[in-house]
PDB file of N, CA and C in Angstrom:
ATOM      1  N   UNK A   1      55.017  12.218 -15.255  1.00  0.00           N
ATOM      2  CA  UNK A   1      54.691  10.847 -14.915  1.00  0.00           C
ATOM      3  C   UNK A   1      55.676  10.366 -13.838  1.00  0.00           C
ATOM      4  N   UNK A   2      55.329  10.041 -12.821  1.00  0.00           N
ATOM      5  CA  UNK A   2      55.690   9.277 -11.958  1.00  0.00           C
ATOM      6  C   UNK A   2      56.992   8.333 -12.135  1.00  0.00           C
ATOM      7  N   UNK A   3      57.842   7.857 -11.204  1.00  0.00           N
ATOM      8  CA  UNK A   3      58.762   7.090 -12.197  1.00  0.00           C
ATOM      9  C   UNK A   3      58.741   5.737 -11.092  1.00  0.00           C
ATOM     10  N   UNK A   4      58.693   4.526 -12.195  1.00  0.00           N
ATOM     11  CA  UNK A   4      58.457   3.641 -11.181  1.00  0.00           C
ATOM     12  C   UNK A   4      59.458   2.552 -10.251  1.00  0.00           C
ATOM     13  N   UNK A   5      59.173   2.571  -9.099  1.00  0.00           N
ATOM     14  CA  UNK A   5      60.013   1.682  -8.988  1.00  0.00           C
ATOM     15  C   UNK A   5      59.787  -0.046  -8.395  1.00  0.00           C
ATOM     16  N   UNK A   6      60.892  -0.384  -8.460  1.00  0.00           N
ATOM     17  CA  UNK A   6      60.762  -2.181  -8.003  1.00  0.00           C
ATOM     18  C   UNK A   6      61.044  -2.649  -7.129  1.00  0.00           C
ATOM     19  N   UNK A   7      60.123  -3.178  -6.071  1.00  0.00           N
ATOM     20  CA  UNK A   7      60.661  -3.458  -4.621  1.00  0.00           C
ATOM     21  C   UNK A   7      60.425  -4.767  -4.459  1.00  0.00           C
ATOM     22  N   UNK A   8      61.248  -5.788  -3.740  1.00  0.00           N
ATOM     23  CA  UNK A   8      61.358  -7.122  -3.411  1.00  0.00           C
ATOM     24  C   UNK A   8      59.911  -7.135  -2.820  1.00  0.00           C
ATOM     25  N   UNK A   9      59.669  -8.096  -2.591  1.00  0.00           N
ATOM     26  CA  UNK A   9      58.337  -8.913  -2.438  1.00  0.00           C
ATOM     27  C   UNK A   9      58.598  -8.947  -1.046  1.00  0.00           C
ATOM     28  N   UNK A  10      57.562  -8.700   0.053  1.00  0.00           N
ATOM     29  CA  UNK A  10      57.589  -8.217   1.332  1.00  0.00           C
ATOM     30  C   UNK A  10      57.053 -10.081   2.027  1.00  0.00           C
ATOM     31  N   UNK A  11      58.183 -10.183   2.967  1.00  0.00           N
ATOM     32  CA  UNK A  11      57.584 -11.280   4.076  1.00  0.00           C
ATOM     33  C   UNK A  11      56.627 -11.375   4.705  1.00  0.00           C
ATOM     34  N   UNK A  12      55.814 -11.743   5.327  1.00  0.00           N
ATOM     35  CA  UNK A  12      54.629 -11.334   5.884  1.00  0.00           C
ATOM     36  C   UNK A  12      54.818 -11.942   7.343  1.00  0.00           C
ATOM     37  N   UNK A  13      56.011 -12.849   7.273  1.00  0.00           N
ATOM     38  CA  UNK A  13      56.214 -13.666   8.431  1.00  0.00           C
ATOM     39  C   UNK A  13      57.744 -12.907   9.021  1.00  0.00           C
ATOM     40  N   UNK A  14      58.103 -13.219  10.358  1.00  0.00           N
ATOM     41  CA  UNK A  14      59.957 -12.556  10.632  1.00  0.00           C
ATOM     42  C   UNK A  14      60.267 -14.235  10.838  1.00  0.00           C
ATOM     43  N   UNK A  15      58.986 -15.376  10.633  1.00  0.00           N
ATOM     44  CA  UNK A  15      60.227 -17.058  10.646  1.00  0.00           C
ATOM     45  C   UNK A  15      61.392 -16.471   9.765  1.00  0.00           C
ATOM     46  N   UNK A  16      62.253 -17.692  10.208  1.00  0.00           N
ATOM     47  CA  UNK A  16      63.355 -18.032   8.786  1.00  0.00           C
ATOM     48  C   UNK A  16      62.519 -19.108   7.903  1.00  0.00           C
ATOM     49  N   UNK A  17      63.238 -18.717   6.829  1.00  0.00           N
ATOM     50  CA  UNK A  17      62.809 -19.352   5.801  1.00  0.00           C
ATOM     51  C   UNK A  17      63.351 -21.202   6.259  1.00  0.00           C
ATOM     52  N   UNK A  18      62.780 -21.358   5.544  1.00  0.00           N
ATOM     53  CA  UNK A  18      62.863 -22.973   5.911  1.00  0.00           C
ATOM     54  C   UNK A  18      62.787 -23.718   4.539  1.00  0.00           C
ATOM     55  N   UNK A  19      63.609 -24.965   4.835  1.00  0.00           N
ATOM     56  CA  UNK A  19      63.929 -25.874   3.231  1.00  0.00           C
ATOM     57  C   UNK A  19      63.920 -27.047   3.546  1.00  0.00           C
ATOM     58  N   UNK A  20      62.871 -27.768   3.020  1.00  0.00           N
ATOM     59  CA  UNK A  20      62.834 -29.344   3.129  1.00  0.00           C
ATOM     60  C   UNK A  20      63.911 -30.259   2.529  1.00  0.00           C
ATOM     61  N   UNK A  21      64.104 -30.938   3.788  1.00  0.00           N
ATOM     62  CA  UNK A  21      65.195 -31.873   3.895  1.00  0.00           C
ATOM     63  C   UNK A  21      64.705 -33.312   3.864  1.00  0.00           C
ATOM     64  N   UNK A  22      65.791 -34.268   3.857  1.00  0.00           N
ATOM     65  CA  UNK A  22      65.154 -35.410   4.534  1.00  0.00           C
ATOM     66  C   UNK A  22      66.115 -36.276   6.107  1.00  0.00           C
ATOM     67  N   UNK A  23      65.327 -36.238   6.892  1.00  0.00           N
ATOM     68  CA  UNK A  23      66.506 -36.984   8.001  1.00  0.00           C
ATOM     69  C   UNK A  23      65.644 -38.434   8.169  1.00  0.00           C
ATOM     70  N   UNK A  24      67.172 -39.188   8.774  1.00  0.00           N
ATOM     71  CA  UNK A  24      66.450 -40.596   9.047  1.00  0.00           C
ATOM     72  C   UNK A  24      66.582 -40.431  10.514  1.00  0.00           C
ATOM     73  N   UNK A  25      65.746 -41.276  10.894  1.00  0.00           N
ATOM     74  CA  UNK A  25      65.226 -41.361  12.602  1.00  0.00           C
ATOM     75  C   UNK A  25      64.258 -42.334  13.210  1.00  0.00           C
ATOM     76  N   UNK A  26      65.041 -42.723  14.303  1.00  0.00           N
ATOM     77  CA  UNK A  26      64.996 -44.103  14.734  1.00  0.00           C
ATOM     78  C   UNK A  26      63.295 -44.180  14.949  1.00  0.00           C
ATOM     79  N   UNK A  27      62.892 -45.606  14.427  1.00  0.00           N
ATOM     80  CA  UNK A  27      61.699 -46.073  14.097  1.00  0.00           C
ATOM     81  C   UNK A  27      61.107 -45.863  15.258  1.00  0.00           C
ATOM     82  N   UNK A  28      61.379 -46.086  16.418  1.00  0.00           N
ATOM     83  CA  UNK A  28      60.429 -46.155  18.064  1.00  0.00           C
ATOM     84  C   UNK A  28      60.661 -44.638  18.291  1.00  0.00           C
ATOM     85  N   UNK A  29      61.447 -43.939  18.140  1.00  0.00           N
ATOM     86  CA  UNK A  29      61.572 -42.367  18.523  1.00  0.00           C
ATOM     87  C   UNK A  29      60.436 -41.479  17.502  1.00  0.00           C
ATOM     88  N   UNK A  30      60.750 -41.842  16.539  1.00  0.00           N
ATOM     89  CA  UNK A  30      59.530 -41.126  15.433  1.00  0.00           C
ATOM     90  C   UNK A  30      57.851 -41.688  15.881  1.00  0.00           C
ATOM     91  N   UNK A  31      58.059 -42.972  16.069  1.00  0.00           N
ATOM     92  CA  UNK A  31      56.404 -43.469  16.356  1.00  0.00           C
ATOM     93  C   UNK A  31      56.126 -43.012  17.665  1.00  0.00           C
ATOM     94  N   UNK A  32      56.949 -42.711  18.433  1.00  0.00           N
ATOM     95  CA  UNK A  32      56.606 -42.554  19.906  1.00  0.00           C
ATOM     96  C   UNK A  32      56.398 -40.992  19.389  1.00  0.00           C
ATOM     97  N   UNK A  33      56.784 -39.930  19.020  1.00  0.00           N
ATOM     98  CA  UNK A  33      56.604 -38.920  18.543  1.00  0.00           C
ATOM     99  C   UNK A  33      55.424 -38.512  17.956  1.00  0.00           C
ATOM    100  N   UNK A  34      54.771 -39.246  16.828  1.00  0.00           N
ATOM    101  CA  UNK A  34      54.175 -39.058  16.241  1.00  0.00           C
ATOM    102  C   UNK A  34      52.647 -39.576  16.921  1.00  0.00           C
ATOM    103  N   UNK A  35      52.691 -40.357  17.534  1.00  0.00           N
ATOM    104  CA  UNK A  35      51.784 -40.777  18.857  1.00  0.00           C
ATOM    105  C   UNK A  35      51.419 -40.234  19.518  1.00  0.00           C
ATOM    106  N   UNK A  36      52.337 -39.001  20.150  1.00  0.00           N
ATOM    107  CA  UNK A  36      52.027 -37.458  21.088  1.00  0.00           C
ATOM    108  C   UNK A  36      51.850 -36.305  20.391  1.00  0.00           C
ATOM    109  N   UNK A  37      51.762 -36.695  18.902  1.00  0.00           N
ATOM    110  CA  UNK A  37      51.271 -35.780  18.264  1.00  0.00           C
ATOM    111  C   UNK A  37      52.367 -34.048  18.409  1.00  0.00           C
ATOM    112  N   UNK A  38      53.729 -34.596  18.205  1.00  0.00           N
ATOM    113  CA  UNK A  38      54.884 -33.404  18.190  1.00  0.00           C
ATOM    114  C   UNK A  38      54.847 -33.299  17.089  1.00  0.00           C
ATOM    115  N   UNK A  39      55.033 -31.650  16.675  1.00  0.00           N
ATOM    116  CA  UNK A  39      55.643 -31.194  15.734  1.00  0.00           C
ATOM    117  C   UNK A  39      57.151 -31.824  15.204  1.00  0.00           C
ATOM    118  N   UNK A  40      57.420 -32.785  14.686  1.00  0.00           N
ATOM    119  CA  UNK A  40      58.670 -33.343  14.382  1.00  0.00           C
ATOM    120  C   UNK A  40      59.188 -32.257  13.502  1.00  0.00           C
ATOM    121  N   UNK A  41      59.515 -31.828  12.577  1.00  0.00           N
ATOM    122  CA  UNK A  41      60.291 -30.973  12.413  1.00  0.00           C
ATOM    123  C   UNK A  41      60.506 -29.333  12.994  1.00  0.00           C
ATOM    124  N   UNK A  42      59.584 -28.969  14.091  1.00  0.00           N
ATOM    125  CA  UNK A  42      59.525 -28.337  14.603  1.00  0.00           C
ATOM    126  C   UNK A  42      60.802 -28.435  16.122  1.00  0.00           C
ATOM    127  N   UNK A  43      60.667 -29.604  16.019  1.00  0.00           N
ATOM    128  CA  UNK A  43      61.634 -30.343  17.278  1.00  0.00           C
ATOM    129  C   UNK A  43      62.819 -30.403  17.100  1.00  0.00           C
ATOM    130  N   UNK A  44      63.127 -30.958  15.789  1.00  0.00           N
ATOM    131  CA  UNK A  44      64.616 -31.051  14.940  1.00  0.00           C
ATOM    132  C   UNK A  44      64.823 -29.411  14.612  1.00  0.00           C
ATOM    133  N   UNK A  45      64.331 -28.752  14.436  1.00  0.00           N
ATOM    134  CA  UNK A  45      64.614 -27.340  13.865  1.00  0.00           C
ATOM    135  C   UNK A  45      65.004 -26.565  15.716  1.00  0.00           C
ATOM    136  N   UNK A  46      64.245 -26.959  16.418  1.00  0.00           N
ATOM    137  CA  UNK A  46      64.825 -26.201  17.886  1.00  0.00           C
ATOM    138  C   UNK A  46      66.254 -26.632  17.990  1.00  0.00           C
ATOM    139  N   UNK A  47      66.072 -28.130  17.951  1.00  0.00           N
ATOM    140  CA  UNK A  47      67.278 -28.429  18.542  1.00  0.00           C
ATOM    141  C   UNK A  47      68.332 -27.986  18.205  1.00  0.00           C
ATOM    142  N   UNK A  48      68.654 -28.455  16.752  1.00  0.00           N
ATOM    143  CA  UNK A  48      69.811 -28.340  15.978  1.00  0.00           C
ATOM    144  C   UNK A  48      69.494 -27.086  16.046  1.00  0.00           C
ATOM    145  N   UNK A  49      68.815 -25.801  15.780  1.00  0.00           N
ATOM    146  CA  UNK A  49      69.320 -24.529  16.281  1.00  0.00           C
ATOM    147  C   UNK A  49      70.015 -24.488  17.366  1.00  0.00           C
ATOM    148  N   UNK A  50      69.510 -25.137  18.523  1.00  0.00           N
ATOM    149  CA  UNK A  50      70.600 -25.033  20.190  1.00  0.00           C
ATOM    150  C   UNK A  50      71.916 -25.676  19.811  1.00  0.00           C
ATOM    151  N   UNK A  51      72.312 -26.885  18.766  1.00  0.00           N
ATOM    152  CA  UNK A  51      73.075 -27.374  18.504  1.00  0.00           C
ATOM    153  C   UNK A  51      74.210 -26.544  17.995  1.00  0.00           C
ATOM    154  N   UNK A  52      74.076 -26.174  16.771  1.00  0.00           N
ATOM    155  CA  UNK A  52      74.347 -24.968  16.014  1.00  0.00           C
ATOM    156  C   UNK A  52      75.053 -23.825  16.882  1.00  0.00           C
ATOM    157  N   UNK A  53      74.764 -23.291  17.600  1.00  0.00           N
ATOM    158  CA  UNK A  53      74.830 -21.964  18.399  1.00  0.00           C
ATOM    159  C   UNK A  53      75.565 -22.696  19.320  1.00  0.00           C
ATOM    160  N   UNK A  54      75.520 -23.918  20.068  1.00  0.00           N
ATOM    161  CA  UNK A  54      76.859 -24.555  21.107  1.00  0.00           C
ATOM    162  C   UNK A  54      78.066 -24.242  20.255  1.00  0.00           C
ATOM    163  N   UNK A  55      77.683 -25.060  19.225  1.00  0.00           N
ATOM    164  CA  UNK A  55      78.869 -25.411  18.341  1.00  0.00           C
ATOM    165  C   UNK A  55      79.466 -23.928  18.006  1.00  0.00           C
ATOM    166  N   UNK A  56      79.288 -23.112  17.496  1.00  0.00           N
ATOM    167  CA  UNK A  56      79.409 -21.582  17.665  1.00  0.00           C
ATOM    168  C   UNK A  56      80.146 -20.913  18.680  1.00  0.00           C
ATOM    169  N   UNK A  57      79.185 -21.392  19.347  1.00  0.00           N
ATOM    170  CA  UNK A  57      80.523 -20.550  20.719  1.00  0.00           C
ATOM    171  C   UNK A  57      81.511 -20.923  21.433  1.00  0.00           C
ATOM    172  N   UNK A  58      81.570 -22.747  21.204  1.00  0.00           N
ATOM    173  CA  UNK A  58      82.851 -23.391  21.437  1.00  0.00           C
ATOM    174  C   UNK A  58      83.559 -23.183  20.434  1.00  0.00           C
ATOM    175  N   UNK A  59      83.200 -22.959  19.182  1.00  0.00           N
ATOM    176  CA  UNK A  59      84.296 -22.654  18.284  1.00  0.00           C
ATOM    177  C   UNK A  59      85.025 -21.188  18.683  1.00  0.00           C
ATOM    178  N   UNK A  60      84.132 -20.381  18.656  1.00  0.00           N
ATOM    179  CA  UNK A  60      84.706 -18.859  19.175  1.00  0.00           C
ATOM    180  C   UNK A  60      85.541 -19.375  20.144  1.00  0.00           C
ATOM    181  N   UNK A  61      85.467 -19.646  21.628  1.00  0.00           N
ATOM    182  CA  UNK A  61      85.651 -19.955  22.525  1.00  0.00           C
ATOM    183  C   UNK A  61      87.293 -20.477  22.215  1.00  0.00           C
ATOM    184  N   UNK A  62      87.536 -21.344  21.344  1.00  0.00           N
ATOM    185  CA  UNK A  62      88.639 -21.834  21.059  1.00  0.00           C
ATOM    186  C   UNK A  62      89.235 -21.022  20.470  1.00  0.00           C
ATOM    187  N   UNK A  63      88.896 -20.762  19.119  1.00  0.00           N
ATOM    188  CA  UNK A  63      89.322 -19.876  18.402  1.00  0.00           C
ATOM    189  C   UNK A  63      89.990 -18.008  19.270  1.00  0.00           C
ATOM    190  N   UNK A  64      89.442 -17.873  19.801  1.00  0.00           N
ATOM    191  CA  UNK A  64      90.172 -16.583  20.931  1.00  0.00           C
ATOM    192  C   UNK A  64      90.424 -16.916  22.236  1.00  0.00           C
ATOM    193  N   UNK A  65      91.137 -18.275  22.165  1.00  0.00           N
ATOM    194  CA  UNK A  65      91.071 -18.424  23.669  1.00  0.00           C
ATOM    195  C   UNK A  65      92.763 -17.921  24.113  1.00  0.00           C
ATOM    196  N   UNK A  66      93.573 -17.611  22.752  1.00  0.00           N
ATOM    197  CA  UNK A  66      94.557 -17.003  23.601  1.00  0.00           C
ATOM    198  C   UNK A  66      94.859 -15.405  23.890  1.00  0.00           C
ATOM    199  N   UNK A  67      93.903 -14.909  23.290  1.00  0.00           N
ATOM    200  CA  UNK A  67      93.572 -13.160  23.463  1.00  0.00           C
ATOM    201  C   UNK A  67      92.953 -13.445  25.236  1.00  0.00           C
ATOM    202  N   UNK A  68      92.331 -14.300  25.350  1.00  0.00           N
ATOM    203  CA  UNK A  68      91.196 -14.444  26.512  1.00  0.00           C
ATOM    204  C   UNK A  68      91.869 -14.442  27.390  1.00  0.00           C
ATOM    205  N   UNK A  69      93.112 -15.317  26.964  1.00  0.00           N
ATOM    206  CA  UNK A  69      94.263 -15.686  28.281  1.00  0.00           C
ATOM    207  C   UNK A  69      95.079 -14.429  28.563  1.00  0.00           C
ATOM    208  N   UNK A  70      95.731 -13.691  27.198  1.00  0.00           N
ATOM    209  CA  UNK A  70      96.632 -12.723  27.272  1.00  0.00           C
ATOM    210  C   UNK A  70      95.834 -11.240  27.987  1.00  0.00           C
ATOM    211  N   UNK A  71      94.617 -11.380  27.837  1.00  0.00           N
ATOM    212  CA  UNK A  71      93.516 -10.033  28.436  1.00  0.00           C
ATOM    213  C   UNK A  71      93.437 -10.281  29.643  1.00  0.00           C
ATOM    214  N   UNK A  72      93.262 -11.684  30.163  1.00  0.00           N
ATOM    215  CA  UNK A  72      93.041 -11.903  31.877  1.00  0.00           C
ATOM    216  C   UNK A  72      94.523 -11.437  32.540  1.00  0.00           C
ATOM    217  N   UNK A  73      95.653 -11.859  31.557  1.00  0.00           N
ATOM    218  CA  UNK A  73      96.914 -11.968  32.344  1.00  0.00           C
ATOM    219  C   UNK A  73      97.169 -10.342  32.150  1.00  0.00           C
ATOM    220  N   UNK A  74      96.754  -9.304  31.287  1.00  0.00           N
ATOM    221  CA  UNK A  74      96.608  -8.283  31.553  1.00  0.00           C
ATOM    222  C   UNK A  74      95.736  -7.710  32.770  1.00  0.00           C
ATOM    223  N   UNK A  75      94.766  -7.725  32.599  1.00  0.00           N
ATOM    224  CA  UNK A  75      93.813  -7.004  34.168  1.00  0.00           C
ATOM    225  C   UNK A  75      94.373  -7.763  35.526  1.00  0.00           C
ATOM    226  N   UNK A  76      94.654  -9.156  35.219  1.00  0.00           N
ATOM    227  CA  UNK A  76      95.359  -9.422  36.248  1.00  0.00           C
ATOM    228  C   UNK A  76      96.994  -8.799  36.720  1.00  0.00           C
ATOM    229  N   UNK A  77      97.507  -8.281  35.710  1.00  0.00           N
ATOM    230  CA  UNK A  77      99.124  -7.918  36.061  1.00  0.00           C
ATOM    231  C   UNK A  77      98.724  -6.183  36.385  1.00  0.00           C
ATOM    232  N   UNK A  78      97.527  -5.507  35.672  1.00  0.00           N
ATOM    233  CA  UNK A  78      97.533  -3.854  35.897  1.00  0.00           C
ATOM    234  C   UNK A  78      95.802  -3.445  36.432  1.00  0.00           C
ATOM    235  N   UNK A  79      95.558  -5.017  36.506  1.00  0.00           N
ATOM    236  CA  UNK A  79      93.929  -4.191  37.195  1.00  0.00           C
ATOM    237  C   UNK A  79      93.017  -3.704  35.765  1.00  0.00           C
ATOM    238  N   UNK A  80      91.929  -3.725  36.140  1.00  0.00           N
ATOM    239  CA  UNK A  80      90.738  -3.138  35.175  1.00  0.00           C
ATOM    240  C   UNK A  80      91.147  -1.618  34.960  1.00  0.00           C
ATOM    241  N   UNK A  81      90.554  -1.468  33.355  1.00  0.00           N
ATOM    242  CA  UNK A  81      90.774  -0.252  32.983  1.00  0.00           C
ATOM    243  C   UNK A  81      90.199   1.006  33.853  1.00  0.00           C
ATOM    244  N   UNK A  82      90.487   2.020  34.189  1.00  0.00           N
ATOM    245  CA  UNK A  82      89.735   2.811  34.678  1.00  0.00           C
ATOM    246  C   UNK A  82      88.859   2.547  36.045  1.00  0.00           C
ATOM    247  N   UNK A  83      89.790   1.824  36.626  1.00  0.00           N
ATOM    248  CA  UNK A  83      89.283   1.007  37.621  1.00  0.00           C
ATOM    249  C   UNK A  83      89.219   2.305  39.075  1.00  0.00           C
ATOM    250  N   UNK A  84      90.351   2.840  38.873  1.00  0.00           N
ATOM    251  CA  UNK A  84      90.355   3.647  39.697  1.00  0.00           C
ATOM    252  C   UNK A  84      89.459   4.823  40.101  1.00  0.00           C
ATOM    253  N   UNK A  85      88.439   5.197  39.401  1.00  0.00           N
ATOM    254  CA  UNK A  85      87.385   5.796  39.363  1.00  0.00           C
ATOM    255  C   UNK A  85      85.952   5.199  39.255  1.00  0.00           C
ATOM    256  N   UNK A  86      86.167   3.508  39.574  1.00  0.00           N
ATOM    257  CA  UNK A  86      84.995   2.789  40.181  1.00  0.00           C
ATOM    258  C   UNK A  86      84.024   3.505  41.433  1.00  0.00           C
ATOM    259  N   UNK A  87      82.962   3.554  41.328  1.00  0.00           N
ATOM    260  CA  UNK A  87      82.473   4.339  43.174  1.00  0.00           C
ATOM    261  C   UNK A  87      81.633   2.835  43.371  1.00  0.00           C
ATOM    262  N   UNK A  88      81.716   1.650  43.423  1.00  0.00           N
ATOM    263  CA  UNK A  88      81.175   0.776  43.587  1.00  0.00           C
ATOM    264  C   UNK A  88      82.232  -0.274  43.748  1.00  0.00           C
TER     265      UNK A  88
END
């Protein structure tokens, strides 16, 4: 007999999963919205993704910005690695 096994339940979609929230938002911005017939949470979900991902890489950005400095002041004091066998 066969031996069985148990596999998670397959996505059918590659979205992210998504979880209802609630946001407040200004009364003339939502009606003017909802008037042109936008996906409103479709809109809030782009953004704050672009939001998200700024915020991300200014944090990185800060967070290694003195490796960033000490690596430039390297290639700048000895040149790029292996530079010398550039043909371009």
């Amino acid at each position: 007999m066969p031996a069985i096994q148990a596999t998670a339940p397959k996505r059918r979609s590659r979205q992210p999963l998504k979880r209802a929230t609630n946001v407040t938002l200004s009364a003339d911005v939502l009606d003017a919205a909802k008037a042109l017939e936008l996906n409103i949470s479709q809109v809030c979900d782009n953004h704050l993704r672009e939001v998200v991902t700024q915020e991300q890489e200014r944090r990185w950005r800060s967070e290694h910005a003195d490796f960033i400095v000490a690596y430039n002041a390297t290639i700048e004091a000895e040149g790029l690695p292996l530079d010398q066998w550039r043909t371009f």
